[in-house]
Protein backbone atom coordinates (compact mmCIF):
# COMPACT_ATOMS: atom_id res chain seq x y z
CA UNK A 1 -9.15 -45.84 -28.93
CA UNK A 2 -11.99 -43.47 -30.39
CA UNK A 3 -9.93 -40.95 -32.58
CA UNK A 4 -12.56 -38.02 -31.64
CA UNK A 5 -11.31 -38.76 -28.10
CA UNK A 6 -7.34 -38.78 -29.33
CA UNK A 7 -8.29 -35.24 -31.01
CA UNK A 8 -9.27 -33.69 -27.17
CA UNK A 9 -5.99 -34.75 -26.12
CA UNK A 10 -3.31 -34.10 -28.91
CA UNK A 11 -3.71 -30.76 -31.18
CA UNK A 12 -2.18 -29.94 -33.22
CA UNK A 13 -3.08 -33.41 -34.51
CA UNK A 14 -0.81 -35.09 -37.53
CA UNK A 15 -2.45 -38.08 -39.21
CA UNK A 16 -1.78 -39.88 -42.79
CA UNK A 17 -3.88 -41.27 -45.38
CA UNK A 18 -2.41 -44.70 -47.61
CA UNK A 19 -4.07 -46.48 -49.88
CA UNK A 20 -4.25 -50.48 -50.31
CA UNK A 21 -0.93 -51.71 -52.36
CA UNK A 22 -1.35 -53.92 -55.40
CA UNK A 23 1.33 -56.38 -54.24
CA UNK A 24 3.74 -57.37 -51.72
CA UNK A 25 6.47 -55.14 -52.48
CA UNK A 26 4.25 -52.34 -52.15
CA UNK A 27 2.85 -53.69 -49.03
CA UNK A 28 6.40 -53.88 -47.83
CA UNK A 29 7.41 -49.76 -48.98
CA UNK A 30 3.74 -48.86 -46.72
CA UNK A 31 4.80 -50.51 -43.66
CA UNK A 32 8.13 -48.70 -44.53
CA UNK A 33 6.30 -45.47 -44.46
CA UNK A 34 4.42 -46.37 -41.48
CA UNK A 35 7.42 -46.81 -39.16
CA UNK A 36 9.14 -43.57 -40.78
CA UNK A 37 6.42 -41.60 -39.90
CA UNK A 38 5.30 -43.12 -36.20
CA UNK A 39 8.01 -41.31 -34.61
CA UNK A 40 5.90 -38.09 -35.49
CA UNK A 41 3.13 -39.59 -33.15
CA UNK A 42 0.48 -39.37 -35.42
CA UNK A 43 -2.88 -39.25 -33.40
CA UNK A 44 -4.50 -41.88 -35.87
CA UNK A 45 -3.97 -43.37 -39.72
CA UNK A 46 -6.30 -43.75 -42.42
CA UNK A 47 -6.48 -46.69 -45.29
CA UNK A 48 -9.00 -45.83 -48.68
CA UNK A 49 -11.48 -48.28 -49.30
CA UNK A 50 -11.09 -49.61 -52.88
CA UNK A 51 -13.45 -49.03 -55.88
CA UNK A 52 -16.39 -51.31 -55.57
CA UNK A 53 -14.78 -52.49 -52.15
CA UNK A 54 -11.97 -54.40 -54.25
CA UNK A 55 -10.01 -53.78 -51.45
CA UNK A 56 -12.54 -54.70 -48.68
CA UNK A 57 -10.11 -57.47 -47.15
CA UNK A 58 -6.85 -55.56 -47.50
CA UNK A 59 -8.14 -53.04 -45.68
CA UNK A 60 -9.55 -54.60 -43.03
CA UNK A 61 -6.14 -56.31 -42.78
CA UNK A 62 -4.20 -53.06 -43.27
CA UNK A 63 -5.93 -51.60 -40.48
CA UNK A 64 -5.84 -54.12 -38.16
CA UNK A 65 -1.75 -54.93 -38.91
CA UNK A 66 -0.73 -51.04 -38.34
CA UNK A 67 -2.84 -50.80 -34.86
CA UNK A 68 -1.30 -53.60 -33.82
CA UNK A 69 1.99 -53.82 -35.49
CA UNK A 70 2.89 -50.05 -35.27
CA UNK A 71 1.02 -49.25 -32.44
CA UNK A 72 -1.15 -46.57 -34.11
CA UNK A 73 -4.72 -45.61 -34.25
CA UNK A 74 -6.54 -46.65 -37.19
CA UNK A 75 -9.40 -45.77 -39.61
CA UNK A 76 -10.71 -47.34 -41.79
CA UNK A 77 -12.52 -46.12 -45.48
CA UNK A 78 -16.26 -47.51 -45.63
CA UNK A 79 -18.23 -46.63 -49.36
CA UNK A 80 -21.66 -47.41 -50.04
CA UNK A 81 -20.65 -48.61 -53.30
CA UNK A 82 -21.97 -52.17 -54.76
CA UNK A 83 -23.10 -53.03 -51.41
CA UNK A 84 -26.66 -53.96 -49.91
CA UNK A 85 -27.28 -53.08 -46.38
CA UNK A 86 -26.36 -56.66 -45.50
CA UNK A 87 -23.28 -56.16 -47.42
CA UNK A 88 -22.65 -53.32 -45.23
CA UNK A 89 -24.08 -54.98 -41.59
CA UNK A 90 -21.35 -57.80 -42.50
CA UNK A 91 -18.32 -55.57 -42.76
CA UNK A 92 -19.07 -53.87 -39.63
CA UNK A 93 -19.29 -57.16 -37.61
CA UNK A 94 -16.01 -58.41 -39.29
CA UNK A 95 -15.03 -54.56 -38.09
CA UNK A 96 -15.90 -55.05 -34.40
CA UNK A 97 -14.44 -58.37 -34.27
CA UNK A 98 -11.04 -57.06 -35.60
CA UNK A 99 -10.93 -54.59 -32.79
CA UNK A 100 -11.44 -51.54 -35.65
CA UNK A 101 -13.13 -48.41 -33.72
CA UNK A 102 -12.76 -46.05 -36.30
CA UNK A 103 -14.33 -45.47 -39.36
CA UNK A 104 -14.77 -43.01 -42.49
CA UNK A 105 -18.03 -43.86 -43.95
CA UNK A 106 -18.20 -42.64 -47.79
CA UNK A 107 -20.40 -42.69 -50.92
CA UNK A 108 -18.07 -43.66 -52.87
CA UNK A 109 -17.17 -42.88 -56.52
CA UNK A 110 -18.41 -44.84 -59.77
CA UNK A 111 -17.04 -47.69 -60.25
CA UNK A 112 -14.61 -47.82 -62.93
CA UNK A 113 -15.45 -47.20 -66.49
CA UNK A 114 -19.10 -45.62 -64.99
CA UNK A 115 -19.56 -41.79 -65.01
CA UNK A 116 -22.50 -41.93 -62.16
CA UNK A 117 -23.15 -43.00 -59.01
CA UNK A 118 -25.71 -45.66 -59.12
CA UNK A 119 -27.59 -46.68 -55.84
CA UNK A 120 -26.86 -49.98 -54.85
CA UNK A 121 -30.10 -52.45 -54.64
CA UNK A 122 -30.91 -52.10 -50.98
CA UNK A 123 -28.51 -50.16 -50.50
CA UNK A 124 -27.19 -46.35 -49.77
CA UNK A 125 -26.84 -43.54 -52.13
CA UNK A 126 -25.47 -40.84 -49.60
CA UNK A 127 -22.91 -41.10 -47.32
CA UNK A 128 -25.46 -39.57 -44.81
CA UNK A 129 -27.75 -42.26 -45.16
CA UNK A 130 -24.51 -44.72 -44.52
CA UNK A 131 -23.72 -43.00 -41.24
CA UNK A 132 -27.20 -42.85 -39.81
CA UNK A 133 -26.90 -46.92 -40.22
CA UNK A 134 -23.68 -46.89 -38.38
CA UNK A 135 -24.50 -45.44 -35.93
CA UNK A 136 -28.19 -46.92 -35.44
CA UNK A 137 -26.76 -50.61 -34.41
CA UNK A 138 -22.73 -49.98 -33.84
CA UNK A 139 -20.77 -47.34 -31.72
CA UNK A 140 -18.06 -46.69 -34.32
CA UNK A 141 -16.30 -43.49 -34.07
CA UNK A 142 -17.19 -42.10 -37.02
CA UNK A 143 -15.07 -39.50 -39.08
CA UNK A 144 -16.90 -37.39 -42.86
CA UNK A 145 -15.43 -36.11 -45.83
CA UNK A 146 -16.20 -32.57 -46.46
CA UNK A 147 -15.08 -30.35 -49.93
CA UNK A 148 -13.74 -26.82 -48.96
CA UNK A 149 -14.46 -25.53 -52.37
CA UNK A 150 -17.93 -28.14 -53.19
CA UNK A 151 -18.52 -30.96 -53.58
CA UNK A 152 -17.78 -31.93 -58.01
CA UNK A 153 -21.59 -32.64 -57.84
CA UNK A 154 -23.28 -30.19 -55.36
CA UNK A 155 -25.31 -27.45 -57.37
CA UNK A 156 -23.67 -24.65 -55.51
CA UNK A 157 -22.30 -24.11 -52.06
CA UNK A 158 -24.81 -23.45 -50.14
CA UNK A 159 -26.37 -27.03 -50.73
CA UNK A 160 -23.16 -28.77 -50.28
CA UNK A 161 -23.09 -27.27 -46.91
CA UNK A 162 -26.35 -28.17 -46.20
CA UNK A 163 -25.63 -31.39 -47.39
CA UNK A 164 -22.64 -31.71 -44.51
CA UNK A 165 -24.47 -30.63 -41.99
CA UNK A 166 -26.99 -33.57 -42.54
CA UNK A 167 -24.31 -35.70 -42.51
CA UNK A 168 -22.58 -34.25 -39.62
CA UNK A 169 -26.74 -34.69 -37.89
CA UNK A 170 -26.59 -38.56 -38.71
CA UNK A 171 -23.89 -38.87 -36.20
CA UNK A 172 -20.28 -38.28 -38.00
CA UNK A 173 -17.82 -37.40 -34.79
CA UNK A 174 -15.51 -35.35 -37.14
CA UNK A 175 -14.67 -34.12 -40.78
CA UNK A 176 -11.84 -34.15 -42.97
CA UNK A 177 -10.76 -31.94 -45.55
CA UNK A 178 -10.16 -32.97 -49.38
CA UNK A 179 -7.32 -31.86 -50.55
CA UNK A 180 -6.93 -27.89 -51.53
CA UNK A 181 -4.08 -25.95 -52.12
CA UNK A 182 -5.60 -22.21 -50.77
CA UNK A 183 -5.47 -21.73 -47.08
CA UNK A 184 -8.20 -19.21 -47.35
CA UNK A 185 -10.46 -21.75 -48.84
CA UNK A 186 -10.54 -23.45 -46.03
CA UNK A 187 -11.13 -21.06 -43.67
CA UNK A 188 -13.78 -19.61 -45.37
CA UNK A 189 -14.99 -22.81 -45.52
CA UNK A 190 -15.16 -23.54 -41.73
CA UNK A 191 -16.83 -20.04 -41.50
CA UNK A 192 -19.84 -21.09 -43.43
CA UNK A 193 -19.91 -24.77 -41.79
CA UNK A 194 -20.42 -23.08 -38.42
CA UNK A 195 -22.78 -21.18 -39.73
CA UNK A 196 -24.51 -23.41 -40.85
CA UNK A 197 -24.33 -25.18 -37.28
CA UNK A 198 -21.48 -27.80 -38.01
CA UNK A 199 -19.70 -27.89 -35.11
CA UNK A 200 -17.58 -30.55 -35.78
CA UNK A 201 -13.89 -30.26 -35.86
CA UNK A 202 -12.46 -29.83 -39.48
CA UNK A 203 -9.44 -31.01 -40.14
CA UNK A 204 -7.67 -29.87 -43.67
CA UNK A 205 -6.26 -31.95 -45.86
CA UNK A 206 -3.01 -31.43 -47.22
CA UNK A 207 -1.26 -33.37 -50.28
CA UNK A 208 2.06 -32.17 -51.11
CA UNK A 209 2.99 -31.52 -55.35
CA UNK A 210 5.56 -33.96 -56.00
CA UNK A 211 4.55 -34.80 -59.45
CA UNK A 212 2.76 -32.23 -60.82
CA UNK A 213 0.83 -34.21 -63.60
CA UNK A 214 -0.75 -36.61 -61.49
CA UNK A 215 -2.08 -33.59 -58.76
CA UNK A 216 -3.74 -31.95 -61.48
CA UNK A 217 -5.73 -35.24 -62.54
CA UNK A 218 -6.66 -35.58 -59.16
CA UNK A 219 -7.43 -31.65 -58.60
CA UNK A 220 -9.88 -32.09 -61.65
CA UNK A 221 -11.44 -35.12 -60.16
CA UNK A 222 -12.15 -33.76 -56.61
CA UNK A 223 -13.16 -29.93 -58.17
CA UNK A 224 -9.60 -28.73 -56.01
CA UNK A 225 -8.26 -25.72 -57.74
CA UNK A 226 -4.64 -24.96 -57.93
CA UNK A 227 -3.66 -21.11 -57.72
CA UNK A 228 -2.42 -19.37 -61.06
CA UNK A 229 0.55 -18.38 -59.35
CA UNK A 230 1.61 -21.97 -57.88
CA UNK A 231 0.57 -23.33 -61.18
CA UNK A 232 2.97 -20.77 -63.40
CA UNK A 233 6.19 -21.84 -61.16
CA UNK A 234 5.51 -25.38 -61.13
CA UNK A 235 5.03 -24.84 -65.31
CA UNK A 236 8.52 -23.37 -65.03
CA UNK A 237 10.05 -25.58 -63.29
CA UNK A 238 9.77 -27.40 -67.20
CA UNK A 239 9.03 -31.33 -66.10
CA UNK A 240 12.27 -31.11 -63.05
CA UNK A 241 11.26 -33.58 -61.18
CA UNK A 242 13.32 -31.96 -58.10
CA UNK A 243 12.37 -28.55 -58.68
CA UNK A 244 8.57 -29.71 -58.41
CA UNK A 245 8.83 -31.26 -55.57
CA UNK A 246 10.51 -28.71 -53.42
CA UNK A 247 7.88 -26.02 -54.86
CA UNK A 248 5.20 -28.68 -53.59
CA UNK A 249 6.67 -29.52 -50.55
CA UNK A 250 7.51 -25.74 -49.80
CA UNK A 251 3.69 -24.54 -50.30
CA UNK A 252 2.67 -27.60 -48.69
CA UNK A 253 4.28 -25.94 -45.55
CA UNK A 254 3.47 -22.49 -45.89
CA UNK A 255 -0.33 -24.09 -46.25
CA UNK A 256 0.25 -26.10 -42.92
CA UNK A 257 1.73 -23.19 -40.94
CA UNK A 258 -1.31 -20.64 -41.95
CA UNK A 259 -3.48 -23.29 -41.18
CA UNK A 260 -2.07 -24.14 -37.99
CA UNK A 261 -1.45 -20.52 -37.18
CA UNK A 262 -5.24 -19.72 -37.78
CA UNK A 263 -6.75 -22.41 -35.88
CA UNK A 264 -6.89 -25.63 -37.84
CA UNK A 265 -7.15 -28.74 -34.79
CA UNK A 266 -4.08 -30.67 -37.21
CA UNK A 267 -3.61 -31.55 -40.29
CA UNK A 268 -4.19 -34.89 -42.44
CA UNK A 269 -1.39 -35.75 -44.91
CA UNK A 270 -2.30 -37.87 -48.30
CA UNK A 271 0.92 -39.69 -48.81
CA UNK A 272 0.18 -41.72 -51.80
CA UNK A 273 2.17 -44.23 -49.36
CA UNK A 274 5.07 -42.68 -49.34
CA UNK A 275 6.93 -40.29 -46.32
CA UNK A 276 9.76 -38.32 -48.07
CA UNK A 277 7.78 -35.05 -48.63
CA UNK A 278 5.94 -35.54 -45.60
CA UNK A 279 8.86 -35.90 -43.46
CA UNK A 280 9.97 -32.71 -44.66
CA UNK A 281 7.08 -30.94 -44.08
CA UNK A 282 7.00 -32.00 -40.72
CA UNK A 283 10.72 -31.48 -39.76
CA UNK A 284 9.98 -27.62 -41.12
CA UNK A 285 7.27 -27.38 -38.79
CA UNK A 286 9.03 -28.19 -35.87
């Protein structure tokens, strides 16, 4: 089923993010997480698309095993990175023919060791330009990243909005959040997306703090800021592993309440594969 068409029918909508595991034990602690967390009835599940597509077949797999293993909708990542537009046209057949509707079509970061995003040789350099493809030859659903507080490499807001709404134009069904840790970010955000005429739904993106080290390497990397105040407890909490993550899963619900409370359609959960602190989160909410 077409998650744009699960979103009419279920809000607030819950949905999780997981990444490709490196082996089989951690293939064995996602499918652990996915069963923990189905009995929340989330609307739909996403799986990353690896650097380079590294992960091309295990997510294909991934996807295809939780949709029909789990019974959940699924989504899968799509990047523009190191692949030709024959590259691309191949993965979406393989797509089709393992039943995938869903799909979040990215640019992609460098690959590994590379500061900048090179276009690929017949190939895409916007995630725009990846969508209008899509959806050209294929009737995907088709789901957009969007950066409450700018994209790392947009010159200033106003383009990156701009930007969005080009994307949005190209055919994406709906957007999803990166991660942010101020409610009003986002809201302000959505103000200036409608503004702009994106009428998309926009659905935040939450990842609770459980280890505060690794948030703030991937706050730096995505341009998400952490507030002063959130930042001084978590400092004082003095490397307490269990301290930080009941401060992280604590604002993580106060940020899911306002959000819900001032009109966000759901909320999308980056679980770094795991459920604890999502379970939580969710058993506060209800």
């Amino acid at each position: 089923m077409k998650i744009i068409d699960k979103l009419a029918l279920q809000q607030p909508s819950f949905s999780f993010e997981f990444f490709p595991p490196k082996d089989e034990a951690g293939t064995e602690q996602l499918f652990r997480t996915v069963f923990e967390l189905r009995r929340y009835e989330p609307s739909y599940v996403s799986v990353t698309w690896g650097a380079g597509g590294s992960t091309r077949r295990l997510t294909l797999e991934l996807v295809a095993r939780i949709k029909a293993e789990a019974g959940i909708e699924s989504m899968a990542h799509l990047t523009c990175v190191g692949a030709s537009r024959g590259d691309i046209a191949q993965i979406l057949e393989q797509m089709q023919k393992a039943g995938i509707e869903n799909i979040l079509p990215l640019r992609g970061d460098p690959p590994r060791g590379e500061t900048n995003f090179v276009r690929p040789e017949n190939g895409f350099g916007h995630a725009s330009e990846l969508v209008e493809f899509i959806r050209a030859g294929h009737d995907f659903c088709l789901a957009g990243a969007c950066y409450p507080e700018k994209h790392p490499e947009a010159p200033d807001p106003g383009s990156d909005i701009s930007n969005l709404k080009r994307k949005v134009d190209a055919g994406v069904d709906f957007l999803i959040t990166q991660l942010f840790f101020d409610s009003a970010d986002y809201f302000s955000f959505v103000e200036k997306a409608r503004a702009e005429g994106v009428r998309a739904p926009i659905i935040p993106g939450i990842m609770p703090i459980t280890n505060f080290s690794q948030v703030q390497r991937l706050s730096a990397m995505c341009g998400a800021r952490i507030p002063a105040a959130l930042v001084a407890e978590l400092e004082a909490a003095d490397g307490d592993a269990a301290r930080v993550r009941a401060i992280g899963v604590r604002h993580a619900t106060e940020q899911c309440r306002a959000l819900l409370d001032g009109g966000a359609p759901g909320i999308h959960f980056y679980t770094l594969n795991r459920s604890t602190a999502t379970v939580q989160i969710l058993e506060a909410l209800r």
